[in-house]
Protein backbone atom coordinates (compact mmCIF):
# COMPACT_ATOMS: atom_id res chain seq x y z
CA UNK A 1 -121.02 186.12 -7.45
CA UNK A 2 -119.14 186.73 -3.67
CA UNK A 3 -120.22 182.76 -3.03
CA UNK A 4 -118.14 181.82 -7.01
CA UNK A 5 -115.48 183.90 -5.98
CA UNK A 6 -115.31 182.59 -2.37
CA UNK A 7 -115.45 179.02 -3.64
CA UNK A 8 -112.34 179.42 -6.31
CA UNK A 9 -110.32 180.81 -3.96
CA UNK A 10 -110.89 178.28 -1.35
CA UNK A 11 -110.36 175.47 -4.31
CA UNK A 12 -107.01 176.98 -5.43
CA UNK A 13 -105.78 177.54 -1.64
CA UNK A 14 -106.63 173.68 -1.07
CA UNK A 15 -104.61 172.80 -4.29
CA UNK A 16 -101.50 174.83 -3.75
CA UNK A 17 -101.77 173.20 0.65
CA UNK A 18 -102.08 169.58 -1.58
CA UNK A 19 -98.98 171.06 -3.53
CA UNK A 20 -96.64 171.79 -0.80
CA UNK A 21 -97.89 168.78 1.37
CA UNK A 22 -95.73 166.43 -1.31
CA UNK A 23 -92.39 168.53 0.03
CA UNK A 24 -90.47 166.55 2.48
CA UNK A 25 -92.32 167.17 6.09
CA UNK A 26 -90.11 169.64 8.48
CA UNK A 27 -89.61 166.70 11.25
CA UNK A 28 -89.58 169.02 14.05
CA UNK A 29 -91.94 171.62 12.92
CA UNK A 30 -95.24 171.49 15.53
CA UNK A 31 -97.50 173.93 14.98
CA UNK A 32 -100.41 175.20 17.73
CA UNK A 33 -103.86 176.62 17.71
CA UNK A 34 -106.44 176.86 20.27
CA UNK A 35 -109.79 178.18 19.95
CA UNK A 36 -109.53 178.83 16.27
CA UNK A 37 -106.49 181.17 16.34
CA UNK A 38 -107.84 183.14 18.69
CA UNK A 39 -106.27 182.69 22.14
CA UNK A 40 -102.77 181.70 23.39
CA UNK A 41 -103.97 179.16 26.13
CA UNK A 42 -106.03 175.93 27.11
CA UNK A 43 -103.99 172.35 26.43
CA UNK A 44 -102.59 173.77 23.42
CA UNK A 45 -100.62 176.62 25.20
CA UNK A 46 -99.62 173.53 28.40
CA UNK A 47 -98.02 171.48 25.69
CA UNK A 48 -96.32 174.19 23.96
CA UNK A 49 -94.87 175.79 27.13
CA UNK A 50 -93.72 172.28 28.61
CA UNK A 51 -91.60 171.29 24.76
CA UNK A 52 -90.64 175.03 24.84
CA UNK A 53 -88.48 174.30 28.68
CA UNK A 54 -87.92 170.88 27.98
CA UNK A 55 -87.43 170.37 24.16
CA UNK A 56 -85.69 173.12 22.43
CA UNK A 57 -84.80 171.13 19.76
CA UNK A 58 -88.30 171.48 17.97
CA UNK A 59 -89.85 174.52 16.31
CA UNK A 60 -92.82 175.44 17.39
CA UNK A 61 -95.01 178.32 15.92
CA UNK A 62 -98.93 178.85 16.90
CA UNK A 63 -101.56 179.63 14.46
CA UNK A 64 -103.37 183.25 14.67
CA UNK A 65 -106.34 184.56 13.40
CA UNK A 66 -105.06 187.88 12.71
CA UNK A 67 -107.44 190.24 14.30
CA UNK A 68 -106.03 188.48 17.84
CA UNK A 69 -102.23 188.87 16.84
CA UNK A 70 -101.64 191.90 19.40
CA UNK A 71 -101.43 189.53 22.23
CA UNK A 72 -99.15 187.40 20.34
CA UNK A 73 -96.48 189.43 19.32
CA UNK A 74 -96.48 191.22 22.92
CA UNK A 75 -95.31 188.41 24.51
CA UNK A 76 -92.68 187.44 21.66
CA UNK A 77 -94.63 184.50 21.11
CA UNK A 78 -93.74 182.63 16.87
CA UNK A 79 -96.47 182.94 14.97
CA UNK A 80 -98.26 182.45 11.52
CA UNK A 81 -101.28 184.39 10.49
CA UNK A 82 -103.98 182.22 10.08
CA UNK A 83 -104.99 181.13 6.24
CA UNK A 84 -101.63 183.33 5.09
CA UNK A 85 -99.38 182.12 2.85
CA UNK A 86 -96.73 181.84 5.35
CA UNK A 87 -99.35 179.49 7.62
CA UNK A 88 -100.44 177.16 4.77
CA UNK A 89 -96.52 176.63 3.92
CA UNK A 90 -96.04 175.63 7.73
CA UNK A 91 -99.25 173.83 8.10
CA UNK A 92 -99.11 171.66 4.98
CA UNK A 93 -94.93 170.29 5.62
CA UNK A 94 -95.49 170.44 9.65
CA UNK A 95 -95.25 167.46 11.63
CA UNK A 96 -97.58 167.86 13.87
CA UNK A 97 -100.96 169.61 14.60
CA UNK A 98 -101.64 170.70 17.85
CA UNK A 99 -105.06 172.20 18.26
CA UNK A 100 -107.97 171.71 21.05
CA UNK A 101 -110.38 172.80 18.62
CA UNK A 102 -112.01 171.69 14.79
CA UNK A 103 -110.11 172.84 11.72
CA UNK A 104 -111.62 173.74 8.46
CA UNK A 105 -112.96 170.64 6.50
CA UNK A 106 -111.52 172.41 3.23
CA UNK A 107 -107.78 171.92 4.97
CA UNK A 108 -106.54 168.75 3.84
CA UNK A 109 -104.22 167.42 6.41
CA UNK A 110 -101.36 165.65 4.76
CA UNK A 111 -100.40 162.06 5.13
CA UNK A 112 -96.83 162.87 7.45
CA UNK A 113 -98.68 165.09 9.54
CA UNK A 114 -99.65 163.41 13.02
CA UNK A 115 -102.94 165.51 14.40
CA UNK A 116 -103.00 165.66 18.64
CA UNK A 117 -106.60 166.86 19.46
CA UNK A 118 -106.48 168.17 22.79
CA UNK A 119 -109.85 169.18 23.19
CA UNK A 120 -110.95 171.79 25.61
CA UNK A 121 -113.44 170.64 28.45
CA UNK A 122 -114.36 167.67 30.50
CA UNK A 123 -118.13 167.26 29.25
CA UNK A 124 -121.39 167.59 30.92
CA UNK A 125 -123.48 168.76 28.13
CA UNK A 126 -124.31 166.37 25.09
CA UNK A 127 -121.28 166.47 22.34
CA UNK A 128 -121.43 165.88 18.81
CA UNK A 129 -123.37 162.51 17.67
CA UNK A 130 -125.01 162.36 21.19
CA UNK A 131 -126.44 165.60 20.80
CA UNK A 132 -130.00 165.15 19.82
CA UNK A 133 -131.29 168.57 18.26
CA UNK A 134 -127.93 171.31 17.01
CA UNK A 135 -129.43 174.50 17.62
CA UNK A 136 -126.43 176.66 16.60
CA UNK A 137 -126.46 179.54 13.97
CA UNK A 138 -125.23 178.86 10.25
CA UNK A 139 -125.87 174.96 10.73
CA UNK A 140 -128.25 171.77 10.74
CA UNK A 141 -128.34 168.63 13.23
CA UNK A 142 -127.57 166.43 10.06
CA UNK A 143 -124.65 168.67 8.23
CA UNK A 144 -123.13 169.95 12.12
CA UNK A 145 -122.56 166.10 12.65
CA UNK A 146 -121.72 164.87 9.30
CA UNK A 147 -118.77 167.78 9.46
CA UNK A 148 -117.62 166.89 13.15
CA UNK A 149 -117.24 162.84 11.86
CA UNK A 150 -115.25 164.45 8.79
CA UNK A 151 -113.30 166.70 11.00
CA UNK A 152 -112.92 163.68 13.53
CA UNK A 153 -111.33 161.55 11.07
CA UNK A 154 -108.29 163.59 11.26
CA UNK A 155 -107.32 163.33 14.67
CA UNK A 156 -104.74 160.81 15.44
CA UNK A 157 -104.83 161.18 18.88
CA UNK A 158 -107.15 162.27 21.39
CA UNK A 159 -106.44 163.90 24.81
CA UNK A 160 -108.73 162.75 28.10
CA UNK A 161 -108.86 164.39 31.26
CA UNK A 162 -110.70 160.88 32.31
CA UNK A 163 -112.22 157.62 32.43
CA UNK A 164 -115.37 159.36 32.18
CA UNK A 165 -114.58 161.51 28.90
CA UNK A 166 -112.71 158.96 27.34
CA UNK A 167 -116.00 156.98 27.38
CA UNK A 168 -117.64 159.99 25.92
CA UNK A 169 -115.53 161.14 23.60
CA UNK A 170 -115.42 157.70 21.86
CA UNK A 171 -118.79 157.88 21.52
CA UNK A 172 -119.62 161.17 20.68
CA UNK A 173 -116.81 161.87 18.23
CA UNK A 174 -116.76 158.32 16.97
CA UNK A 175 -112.93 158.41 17.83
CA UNK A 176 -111.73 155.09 17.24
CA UNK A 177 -107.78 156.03 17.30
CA UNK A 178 -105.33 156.48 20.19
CA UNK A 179 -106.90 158.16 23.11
CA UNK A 180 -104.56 159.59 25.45
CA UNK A 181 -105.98 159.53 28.99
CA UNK A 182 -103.71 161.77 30.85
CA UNK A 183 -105.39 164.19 32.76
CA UNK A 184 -105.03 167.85 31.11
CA UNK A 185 -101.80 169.48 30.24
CA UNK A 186 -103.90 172.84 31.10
CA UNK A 187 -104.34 171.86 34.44
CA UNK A 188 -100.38 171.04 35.77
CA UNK A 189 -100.48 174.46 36.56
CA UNK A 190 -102.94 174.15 39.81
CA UNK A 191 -100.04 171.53 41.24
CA UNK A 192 -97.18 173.16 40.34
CA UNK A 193 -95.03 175.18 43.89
CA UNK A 194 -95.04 178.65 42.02
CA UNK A 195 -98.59 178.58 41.75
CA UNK A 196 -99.14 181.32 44.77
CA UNK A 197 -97.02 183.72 43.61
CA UNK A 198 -98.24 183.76 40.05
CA UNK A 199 -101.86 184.60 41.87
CA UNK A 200 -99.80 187.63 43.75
CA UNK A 201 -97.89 188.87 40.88
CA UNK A 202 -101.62 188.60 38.64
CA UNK A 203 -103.18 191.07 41.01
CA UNK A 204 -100.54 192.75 41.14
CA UNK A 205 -99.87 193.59 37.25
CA UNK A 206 -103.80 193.92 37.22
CA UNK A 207 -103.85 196.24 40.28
CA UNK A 208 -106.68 194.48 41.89
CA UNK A 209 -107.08 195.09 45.81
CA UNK A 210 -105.41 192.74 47.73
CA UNK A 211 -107.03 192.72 51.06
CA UNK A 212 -110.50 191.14 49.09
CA UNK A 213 -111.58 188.29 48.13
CA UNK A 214 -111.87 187.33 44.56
CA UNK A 215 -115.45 186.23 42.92
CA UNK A 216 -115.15 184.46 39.65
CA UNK A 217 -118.13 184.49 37.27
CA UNK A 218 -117.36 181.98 34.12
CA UNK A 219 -120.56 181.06 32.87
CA UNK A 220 -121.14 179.07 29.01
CA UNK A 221 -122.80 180.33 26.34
CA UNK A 222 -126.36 179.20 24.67
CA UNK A 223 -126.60 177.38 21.70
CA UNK A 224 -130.16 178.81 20.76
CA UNK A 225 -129.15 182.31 21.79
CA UNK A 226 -126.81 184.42 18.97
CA UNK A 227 -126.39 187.50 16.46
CA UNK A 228 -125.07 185.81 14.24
CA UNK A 229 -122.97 182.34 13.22
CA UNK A 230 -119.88 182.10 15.79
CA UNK A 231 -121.28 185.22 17.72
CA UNK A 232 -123.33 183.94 20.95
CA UNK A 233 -125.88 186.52 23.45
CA UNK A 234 -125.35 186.12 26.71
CA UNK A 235 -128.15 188.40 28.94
CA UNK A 236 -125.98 189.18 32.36
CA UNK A 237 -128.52 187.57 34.88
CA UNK A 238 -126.70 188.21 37.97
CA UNK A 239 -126.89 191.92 39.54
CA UNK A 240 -124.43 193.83 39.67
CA UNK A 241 -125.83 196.33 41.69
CA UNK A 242 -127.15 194.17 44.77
CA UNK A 243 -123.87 191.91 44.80
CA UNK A 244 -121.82 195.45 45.26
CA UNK A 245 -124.20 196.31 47.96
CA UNK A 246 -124.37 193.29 49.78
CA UNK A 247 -120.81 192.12 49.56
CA UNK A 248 -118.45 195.09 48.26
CA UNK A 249 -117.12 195.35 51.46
CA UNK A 250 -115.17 191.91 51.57
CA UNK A 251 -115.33 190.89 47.79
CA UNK A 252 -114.58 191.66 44.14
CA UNK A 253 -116.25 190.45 41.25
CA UNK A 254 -114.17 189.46 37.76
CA UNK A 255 -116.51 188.31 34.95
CA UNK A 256 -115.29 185.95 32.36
CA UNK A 257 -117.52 185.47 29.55
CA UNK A 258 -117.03 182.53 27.08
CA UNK A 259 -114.96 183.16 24.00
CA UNK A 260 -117.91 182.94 21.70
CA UNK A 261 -120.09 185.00 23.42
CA UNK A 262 -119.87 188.60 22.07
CA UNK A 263 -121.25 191.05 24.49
CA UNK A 264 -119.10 193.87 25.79
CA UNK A 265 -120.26 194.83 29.18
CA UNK A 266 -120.52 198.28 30.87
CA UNK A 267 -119.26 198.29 34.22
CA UNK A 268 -117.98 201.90 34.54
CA UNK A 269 -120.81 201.99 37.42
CA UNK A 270 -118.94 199.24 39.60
CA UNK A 271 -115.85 200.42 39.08
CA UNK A 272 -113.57 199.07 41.67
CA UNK A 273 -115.98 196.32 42.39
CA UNK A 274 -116.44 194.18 38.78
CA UNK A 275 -113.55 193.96 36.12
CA UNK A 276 -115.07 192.40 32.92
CA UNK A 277 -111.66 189.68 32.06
CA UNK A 278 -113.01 188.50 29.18
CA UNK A 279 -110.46 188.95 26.51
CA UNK A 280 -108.12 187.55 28.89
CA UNK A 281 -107.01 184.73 27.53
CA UNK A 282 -105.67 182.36 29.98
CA UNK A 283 -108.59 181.22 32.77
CA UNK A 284 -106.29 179.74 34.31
CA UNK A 285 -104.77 182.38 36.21
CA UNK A 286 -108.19 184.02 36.90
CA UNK A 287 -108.60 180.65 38.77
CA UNK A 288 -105.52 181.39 40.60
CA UNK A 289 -106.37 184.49 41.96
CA UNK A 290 -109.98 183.65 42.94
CA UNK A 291 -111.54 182.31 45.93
CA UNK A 292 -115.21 181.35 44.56
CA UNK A 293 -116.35 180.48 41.32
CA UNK A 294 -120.04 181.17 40.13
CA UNK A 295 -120.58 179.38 37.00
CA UNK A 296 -123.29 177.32 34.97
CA UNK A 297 -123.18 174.12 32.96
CA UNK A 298 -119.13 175.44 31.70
CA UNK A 299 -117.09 172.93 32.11
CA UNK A 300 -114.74 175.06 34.11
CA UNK A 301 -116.09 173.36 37.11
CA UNK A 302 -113.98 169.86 36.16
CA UNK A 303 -110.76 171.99 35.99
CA UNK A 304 -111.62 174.32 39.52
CA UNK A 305 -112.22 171.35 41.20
CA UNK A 306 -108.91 171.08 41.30
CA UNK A 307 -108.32 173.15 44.11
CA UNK A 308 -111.24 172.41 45.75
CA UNK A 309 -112.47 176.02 46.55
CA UNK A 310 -116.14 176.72 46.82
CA UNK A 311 -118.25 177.09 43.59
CA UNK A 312 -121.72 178.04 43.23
CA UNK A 313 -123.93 176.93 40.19
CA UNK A 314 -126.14 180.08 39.37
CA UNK A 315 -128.52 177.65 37.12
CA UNK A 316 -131.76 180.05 36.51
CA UNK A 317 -132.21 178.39 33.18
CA UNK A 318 -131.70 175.07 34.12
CA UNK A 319 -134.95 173.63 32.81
CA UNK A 320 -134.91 174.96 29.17
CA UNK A 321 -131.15 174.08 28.82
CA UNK A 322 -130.97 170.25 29.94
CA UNK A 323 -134.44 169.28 28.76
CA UNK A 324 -134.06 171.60 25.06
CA UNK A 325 -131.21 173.72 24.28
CA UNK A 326 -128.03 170.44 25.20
CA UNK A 327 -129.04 168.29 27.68
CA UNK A 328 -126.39 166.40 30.40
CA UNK A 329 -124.38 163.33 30.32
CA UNK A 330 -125.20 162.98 34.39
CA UNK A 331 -127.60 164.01 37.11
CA UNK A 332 -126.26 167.70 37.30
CA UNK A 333 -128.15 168.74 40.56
CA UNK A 334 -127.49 165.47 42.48
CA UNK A 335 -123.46 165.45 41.04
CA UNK A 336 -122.39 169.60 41.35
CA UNK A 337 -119.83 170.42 43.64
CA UNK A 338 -121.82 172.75 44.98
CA UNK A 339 -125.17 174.73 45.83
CA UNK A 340 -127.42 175.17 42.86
CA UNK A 341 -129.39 179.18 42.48
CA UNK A 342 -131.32 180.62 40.32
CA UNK A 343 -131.57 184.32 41.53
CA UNK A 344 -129.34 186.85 42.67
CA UNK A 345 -130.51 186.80 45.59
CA UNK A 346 -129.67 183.42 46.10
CA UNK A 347 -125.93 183.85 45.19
CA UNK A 348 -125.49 186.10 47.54
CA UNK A 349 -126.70 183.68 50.50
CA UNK A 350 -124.85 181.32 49.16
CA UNK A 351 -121.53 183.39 49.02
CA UNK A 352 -122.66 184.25 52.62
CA UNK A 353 -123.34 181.10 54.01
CA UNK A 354 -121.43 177.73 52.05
CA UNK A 355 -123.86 175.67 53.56
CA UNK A 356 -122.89 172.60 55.67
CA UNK A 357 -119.10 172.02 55.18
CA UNK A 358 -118.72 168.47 55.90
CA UNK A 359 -121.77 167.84 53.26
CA UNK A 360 -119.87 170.17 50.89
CA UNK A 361 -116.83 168.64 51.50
CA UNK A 362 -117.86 165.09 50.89
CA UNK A 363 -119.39 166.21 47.88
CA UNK A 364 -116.35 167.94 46.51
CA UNK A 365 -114.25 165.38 47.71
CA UNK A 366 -116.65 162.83 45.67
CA UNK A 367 -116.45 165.05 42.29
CA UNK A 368 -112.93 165.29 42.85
CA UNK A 369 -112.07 161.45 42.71
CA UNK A 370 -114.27 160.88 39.79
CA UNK A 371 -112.96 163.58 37.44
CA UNK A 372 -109.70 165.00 38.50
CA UNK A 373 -107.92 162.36 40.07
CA UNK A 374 -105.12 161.65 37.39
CA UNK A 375 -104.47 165.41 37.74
CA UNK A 376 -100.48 165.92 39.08
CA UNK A 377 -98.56 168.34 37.47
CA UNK A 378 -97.30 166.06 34.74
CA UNK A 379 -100.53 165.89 31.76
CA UNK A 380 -97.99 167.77 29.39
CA UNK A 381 -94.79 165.41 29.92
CA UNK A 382 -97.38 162.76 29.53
CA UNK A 383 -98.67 163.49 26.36
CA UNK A 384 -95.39 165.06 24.81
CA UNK A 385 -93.88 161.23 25.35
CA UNK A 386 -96.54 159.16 23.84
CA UNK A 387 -96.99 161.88 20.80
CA UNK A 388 -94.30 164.03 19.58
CA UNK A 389 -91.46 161.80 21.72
CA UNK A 390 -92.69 158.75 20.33
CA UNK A 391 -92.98 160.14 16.23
């Protein structure tokens, strides 16, 4: 009965979004969305920010999934609620679309509306159609794909941080349209001269100590690992208890889980030693303010490479995940940007001891060329003149 009900409702929203679609399109309407409504941030937020200083003349109003509006309306930020009326009337006579990740299938985009896929990540695990088993709650191999070549047949255009994704993402999404290949718009911030004090003023606001150094832990989450459909596990491998002993003295910790995982961590015992920043939004100013990153297979590694600080790859699963749960588009051990662990205690020699610097360095340096060389402070002027500049 719940499923009927569900399915009429969905069939008369998609009508009435057909409906208003036929209205004249609001020219310089652009609305945003990143991570499903959930977040103000990522290439989405870059874009928005840089027409916002630059291009007053548009109107430009993000897409919110309602339980996440808090962070919206304390920064003053135009929004629609996500699936509203209000947000199908702006969706359905907007311009443009300006998301980084998959709408609804059921949302017919209409035929004046131009659809910028920003995408979120440089890719080393398998995406989409290269992907060779979907292990992911609520879905199949054959009906995941089939709905990301439905979904892809939307897009318009295509951001790329690279050569190498732009390869990829061709592939993989079986993108045949305008790809954009202009480094990311979420990344101008790491060249930008301001970018020093916005670390100061973070730990300030955030009342973090100032005479440590900063650990960032960003790790991905696991496909074959979940509660439930869009809710991910993610078991905290690292301890907490032996990195405060061994390194409280000189460092912090800040943990950063991914936005689909769903834990909620305790760390009332390492209090003054690990802040959980997982609802924060924008990663981009925890990469600011940190001076090592400990990560996995995330592809947050492509965008800290940027300022080629140390980074640590605390892999203890790295068997299961590139052989079952994704697999990798290169050799991950031989191609890292830096030392590969897989116990605690390991991290903590490696935080210790960065190895041999002129190895690391050529390394990094290496990395660097290959994936974040088109990276200069200008991805969001880039794109904003070949998309909305030239429509």
């Amino acid at each position: 009965m719940v499923s009927s009900v569900k399915k009429l409702v969905i069939a008369g929203y998609k009508w009435l979004f057909q409906l208003v679609s036929l209205f004249p399109p609001q020219k310089k309407l652009i609305m945003f969305e990143s991570f499903l409504g959930k977040q103000y941030s990522c290439n989405p937020r870059a874009i928005y920010e840089y027409l916002q200083r630059n291009h007053p003349e548009y109107e430009l109003i993000w897409s919110v999934d309602p339980r996440f509006e808090k962070g919206f309306v304390e920064k003053g930020i135009p929004y629609a609620r996500r699936f509203s009326v209000k947000w199908l009337f702006l969706m359905a006579r907007a311009r443009f679309w300006v998301t980084n990740s998959r709408m609804p299938l059921w949302i017919p985009k209409p035929k004046q509306t131009i659809y910028l896929q920003t995408w979120h990540g440089t890719p080393l695990k398998k995406l989409a159609h290269d992907m060779k088993e979907v292990l992911m709650a609520g879905t199949t191999t054959e009906q995941y794909k089939q709905e990301f070549y439905l979904e892809s047949r939307n897009w318009d255009y295509l951001i790329s941080p690279n050569r190498y994704s732009t390869e990829i993402f061709k592939r993989a999404f079986k993108f045949d349209k305008e790809m954009i290949e202009s480094g990311y718009p979420r990344n101008d911030i790491f060249y930008k001269d301001d970018r020093d004090d916005r670390a100061k003023e973070f730990k300030q606001k955030h009342q973090l100590p100032e005479d440590k150094k900063v650990i960032l832990y960003a790790p991905t989450w696991r496909d074959n690992q979940f509660h439930q459909e869009g809710k991910y596990k993610l078991d905290l491998q690292l301890d907490l208890e032996k990195l405060k002993q061994e390194l409280g003295d000189e460092y912090i910790i800040i943990l950063r889980m991914h936005y689909l995982v769903a834990e909620n961590f305790d760390l009332e015992a390492y209090k003054g030693f690990a802040w959980d920043f997982s609802k924060h939004e924008d990663i981009r100013e925890l990469y600011l303010i940190s001076d090592l990153l400990i990560t996995d297979y995330s592809s947050v590694f492509f965008d800290y490479a940027n300022l080629k600080r140390p980074m640590i790859f605390f892999t203890y699963d790295l068997e299961e995940y590139k052989d079952d749960i994704r697999g990798f588009y290169f050799n991950f051990e031989e191609k890292a940007p830096g030392p590969l662990v897989e116990t605690t205690e390991e991290v903590i020699a490696a935080i210790k001891d960065q190895g041999n610097p002129t190895v690391s360095n050529e390394r990094m340096n290496d990395f660097y060329q290959q994936f974040c060389y088109l990276e200069d402070g200008h991805a969001a002027e880039r794109v904003v003149n070949e998309v909305i500049l030239k429509n």
